[in-house]
Protein backbone atom coordinates (compact mmCIF):
# COMPACT_ATOMS: atom_id res chain seq x y z
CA UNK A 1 2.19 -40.37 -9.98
CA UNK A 2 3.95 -42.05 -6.83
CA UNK A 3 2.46 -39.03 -4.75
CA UNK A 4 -1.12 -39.78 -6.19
CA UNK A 5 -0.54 -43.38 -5.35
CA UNK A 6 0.37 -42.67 -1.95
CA UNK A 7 -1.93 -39.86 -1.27
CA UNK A 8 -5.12 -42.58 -2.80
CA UNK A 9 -3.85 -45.22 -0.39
CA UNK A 10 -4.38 -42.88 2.49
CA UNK A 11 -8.09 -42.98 3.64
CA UNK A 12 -7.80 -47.40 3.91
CA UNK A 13 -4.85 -46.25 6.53
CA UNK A 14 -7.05 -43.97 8.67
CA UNK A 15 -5.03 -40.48 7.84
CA UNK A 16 -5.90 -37.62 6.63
CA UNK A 17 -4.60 -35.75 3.54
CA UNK A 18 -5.80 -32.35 3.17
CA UNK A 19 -4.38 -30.17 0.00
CA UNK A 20 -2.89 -27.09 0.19
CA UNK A 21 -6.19 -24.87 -0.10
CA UNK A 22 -8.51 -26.97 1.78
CA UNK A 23 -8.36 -25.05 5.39
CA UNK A 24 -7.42 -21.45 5.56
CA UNK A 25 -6.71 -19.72 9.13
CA UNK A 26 -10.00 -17.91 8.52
CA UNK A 27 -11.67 -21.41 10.58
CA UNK A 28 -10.19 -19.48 13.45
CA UNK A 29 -10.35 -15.55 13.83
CA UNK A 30 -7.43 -15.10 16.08
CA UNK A 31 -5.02 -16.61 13.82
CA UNK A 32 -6.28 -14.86 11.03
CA UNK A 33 -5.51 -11.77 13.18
CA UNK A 34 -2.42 -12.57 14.17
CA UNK A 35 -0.98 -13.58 10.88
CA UNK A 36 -1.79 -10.47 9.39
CA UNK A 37 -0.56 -8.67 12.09
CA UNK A 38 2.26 -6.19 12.37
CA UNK A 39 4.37 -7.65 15.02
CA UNK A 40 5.85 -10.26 11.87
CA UNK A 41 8.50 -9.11 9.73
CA UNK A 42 8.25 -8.00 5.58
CA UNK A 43 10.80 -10.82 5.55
CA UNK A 44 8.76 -13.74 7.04
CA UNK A 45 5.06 -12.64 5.63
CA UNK A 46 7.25 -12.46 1.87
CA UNK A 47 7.57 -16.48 2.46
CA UNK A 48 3.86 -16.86 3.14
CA UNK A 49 2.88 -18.10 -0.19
CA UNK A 50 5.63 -21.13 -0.17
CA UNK A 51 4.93 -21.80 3.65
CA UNK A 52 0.89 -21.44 3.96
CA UNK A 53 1.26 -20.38 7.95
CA UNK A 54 -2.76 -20.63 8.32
CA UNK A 55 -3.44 -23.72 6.66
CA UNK A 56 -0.40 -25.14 8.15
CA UNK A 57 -1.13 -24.73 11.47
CA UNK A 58 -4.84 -25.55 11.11
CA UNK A 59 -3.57 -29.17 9.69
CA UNK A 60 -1.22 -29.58 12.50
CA UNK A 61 -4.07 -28.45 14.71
CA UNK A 62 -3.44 -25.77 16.43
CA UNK A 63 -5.91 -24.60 19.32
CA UNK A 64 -6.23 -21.83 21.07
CA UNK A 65 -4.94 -22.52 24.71
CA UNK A 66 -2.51 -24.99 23.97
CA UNK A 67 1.13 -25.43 25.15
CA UNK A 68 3.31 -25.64 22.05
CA UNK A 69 7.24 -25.83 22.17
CA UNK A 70 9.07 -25.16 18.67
CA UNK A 71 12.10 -26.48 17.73
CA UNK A 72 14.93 -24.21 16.43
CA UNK A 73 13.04 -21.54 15.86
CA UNK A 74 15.61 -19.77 14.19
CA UNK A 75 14.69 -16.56 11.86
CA UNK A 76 11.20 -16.64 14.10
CA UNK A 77 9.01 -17.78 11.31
CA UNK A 78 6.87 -19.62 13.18
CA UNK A 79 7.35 -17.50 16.68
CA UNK A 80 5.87 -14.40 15.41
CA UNK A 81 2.67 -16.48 14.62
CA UNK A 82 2.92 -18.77 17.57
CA UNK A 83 3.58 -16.47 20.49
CA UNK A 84 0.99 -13.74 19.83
CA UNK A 85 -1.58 -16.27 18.90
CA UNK A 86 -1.11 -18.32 22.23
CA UNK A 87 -0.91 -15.32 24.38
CA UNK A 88 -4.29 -14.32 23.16
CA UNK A 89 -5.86 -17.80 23.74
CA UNK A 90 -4.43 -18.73 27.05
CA UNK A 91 -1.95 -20.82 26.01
CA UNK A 92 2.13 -21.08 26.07
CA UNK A 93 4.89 -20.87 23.58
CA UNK A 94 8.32 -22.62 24.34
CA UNK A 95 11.55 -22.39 22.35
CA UNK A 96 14.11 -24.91 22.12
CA UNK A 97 16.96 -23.29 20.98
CA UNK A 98 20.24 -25.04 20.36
CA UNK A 99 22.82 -21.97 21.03
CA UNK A 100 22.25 -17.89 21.94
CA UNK A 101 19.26 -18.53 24.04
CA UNK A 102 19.91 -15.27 25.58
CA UNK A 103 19.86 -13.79 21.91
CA UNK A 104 16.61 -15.39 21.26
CA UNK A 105 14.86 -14.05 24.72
CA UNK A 106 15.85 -10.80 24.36
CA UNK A 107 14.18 -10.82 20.89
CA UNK A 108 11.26 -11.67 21.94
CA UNK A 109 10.98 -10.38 25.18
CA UNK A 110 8.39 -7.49 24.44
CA UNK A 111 5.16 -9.48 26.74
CA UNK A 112 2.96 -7.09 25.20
CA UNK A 113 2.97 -8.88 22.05
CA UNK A 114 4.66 -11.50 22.31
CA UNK A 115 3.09 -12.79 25.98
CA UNK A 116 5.55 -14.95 28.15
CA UNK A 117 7.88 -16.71 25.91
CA UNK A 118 10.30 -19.50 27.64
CA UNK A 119 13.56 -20.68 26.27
CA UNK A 120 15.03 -23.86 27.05
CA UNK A 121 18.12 -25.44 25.31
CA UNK A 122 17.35 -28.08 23.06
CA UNK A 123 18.73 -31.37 24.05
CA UNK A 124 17.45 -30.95 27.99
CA UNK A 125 13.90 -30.93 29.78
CA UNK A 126 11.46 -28.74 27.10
CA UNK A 127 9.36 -28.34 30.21
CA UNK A 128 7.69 -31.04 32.58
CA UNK A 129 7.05 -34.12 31.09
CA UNK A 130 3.72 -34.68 29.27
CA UNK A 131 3.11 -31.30 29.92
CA UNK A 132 2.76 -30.39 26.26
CA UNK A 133 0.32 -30.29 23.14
CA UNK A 134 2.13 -30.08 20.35
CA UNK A 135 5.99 -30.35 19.39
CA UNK A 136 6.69 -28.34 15.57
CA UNK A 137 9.79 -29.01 14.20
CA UNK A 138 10.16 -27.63 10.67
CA UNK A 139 12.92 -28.23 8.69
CA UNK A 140 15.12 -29.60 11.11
CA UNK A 141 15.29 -33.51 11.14
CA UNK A 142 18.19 -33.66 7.81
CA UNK A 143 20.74 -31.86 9.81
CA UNK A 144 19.88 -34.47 13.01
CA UNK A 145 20.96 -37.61 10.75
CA UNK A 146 24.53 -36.91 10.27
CA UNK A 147 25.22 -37.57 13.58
CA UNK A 148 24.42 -41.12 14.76
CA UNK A 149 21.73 -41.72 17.89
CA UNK A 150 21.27 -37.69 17.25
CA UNK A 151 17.73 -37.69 15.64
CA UNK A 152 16.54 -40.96 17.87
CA UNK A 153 17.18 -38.99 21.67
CA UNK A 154 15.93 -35.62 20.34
CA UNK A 155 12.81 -37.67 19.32
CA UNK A 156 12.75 -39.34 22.35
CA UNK A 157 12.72 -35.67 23.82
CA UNK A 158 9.62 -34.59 22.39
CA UNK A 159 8.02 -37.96 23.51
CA UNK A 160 8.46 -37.11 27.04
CA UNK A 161 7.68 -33.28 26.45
CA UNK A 162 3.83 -34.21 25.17
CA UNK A 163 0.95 -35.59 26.85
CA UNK A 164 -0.62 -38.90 25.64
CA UNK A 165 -1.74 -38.26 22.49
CA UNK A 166 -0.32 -35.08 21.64
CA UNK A 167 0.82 -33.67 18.53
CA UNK A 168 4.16 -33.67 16.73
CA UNK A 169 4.03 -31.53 14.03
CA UNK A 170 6.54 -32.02 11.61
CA UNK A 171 7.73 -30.34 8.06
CA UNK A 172 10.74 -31.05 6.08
CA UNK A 173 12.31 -31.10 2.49
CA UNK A 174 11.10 -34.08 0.88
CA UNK A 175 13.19 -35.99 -1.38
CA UNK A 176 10.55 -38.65 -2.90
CA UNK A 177 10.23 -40.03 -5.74
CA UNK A 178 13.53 -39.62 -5.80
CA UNK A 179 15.85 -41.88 -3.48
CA UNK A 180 17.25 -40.08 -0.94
CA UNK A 181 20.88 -38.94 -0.82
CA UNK A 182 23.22 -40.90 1.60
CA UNK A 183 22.12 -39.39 4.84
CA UNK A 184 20.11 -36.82 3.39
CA UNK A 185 23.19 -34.16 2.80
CA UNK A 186 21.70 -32.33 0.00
CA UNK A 187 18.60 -31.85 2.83
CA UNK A 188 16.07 -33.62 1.27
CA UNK A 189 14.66 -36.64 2.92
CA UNK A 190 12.61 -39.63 2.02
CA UNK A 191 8.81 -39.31 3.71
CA UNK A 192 8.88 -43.02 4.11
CA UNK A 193 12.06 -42.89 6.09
CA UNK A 194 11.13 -40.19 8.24
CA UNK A 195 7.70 -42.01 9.31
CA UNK A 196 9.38 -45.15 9.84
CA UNK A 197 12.21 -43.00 12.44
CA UNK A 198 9.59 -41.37 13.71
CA UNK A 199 7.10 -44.19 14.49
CA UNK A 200 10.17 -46.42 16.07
CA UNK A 201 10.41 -43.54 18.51
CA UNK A 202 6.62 -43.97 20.05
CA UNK A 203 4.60 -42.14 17.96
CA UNK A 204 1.59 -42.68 15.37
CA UNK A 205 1.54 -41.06 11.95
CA UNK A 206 -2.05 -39.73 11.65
CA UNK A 207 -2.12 -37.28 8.92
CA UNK A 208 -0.21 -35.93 6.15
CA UNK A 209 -1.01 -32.99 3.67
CA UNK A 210 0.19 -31.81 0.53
CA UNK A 211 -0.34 -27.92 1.59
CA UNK A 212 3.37 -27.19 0.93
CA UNK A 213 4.09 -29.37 -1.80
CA UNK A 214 6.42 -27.86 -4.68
CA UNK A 215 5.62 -29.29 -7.97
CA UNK A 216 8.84 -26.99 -9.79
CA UNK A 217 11.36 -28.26 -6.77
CA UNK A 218 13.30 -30.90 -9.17
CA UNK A 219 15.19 -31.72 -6.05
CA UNK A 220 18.27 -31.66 -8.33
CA UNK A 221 20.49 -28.44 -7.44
CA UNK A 222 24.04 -27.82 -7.10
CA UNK A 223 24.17 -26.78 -3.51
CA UNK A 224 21.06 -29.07 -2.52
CA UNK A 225 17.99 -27.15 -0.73
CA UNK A 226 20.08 -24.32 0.08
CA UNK A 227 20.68 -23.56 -3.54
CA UNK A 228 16.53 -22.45 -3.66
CA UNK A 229 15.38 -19.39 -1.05
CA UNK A 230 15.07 -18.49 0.94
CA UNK A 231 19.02 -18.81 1.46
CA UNK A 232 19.97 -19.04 -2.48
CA UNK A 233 23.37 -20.59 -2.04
CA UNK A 234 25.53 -19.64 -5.18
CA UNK A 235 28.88 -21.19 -4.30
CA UNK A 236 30.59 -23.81 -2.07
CA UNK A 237 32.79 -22.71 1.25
CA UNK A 238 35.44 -20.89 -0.45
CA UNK A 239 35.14 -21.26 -3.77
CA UNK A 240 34.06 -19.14 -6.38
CA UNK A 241 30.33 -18.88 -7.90
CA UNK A 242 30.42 -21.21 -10.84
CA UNK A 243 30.23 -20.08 -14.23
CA UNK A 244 26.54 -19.92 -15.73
CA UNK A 245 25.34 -19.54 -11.92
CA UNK A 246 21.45 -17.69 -12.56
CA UNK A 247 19.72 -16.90 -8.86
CA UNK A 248 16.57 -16.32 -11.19
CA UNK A 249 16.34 -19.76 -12.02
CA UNK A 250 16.13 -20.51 -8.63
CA UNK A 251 13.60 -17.70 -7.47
CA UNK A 252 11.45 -18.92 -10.10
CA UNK A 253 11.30 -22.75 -8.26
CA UNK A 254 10.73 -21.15 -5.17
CA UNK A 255 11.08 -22.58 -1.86
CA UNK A 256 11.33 -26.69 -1.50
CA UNK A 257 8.74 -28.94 -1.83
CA UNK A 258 8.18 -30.37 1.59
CA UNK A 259 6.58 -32.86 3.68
CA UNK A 260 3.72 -31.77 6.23
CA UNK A 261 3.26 -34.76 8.56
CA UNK A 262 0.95 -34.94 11.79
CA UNK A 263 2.33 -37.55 14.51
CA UNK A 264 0.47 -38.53 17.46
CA UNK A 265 2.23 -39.55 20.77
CA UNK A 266 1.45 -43.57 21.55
């Protein structure tokens, strides 16, 4: 109901709420190609029905030509989508990478498919300032509020990074309507404290979608987000899996339900 609520009271604001079927990456050919394409792995096109890459990216708006830098890209979810597509179009893919950058370059440093892909260390320059079109950070911003002034300066980061009025893409576990968990440790956060972080930072909310909403996620798991996939934690650091532990249970949620929020740099 409090999703309804919010999700009614969202065309008086000026944002747009778009649900999970309503754009498809079929509005634009080369994605389409490129996220069927072979260069991704069985692992990452196996999450594609929890993680909608096409309508995803159409929300965030994506276009072809454009300079995007993701945030801790880690297993390449996004990368093997991003880098093709923008070498086809013109455009420029950045990785901010918080360790092994050298790891992360040599993965991707094929130019055939994957075109030129720059690394940078998250934390530093992500390239000249307002030099960029759209910042994606996915499921990043819980592990950035354990550490006080952390999320506020990498925020500020990305501010400089864009160009006036530039796009900060943003997905994360969402803890509403439940409250959130004392600084979000379980990994799920509340959507009305992320837009409030994010807008004290210089930046406009100006759309959110339900496209990877999780109706099943009860947000109530022994091991918090990590407990669902794709990771399926069964047991704390060094302790045994506890009796009556069923992985099944936790396949059959799926993957989180998650906020997909659209910033604009102010």
């Amino acid at each position: 109901m409090l999703r309804r609520q919010l999700l009614s009271a969202v065309p008086a604001l000026g944002i747009t709420a778009i649900a999970g079927g309503a754009l498809a990456a079929g509005e634009d050919p080369v994605l389409a190609r490129v996220i069927s394409g072979s260069q991704r792995t069985p692992k990452n096109v196996a999450r594609d029905p929890w993680r909608h890459p096409g309508a995803t990216l159409t929300f965030w708006g994506l276009r072809p030509g454009m300079t995007v830098v993701e945030i801790e890209p880690a297993g390449g979810y996004w990368t093997e989508i991003l880098a093709p597509y923008l070498k086809q179009t013109g455009g420029r893919y950045i990785a901010a990478v918080s360790e092994d950058s050298s790891g992360f370059a040599a993965k991707y440093a094929d130019k055939a498919v994957w075109g030129d892909v720059t690394v940078t260390a998250l934390g530093g320059a992500l390239g000249a300032p307002g030099s960029a079109d759209m910042v994606i950070t996915a499921r990043n911003i819980h592990d950035w509020m354990w550490k006080p002034g952390e999320l506020s300066a990498y925020l500020a980061s990305f501010r400089q990074a864009l160009k006036p009025g530039a796009i900060l893409a943003v997905e994360e576990h969402r803890a509403d309507p439940r409250p959130m968990n004392d600084e979000a440790h379980d990994g799920y956060v509340s959507t009305t404290w992320l837009v409030n972080a994010v807008d004290k930072t210089g930046f406009r909310l100006d759309g959110r979608s339900e496209i990877n909403a999780n109706p099943k996620d009860d947000k109530n798991h022994p091991f918090g987000v990590w407990t669902l996939p794709p990771t399926l934690r069964s047991h704390a650091k060094d302790q045994p899996v506890p009796a009556g532990y069923d992985a099944a249970k936790y396949v059959a949620i799926g993957e989180s339900d998650r906020m997909t929020l659209r910033f604009r740099k102010v």
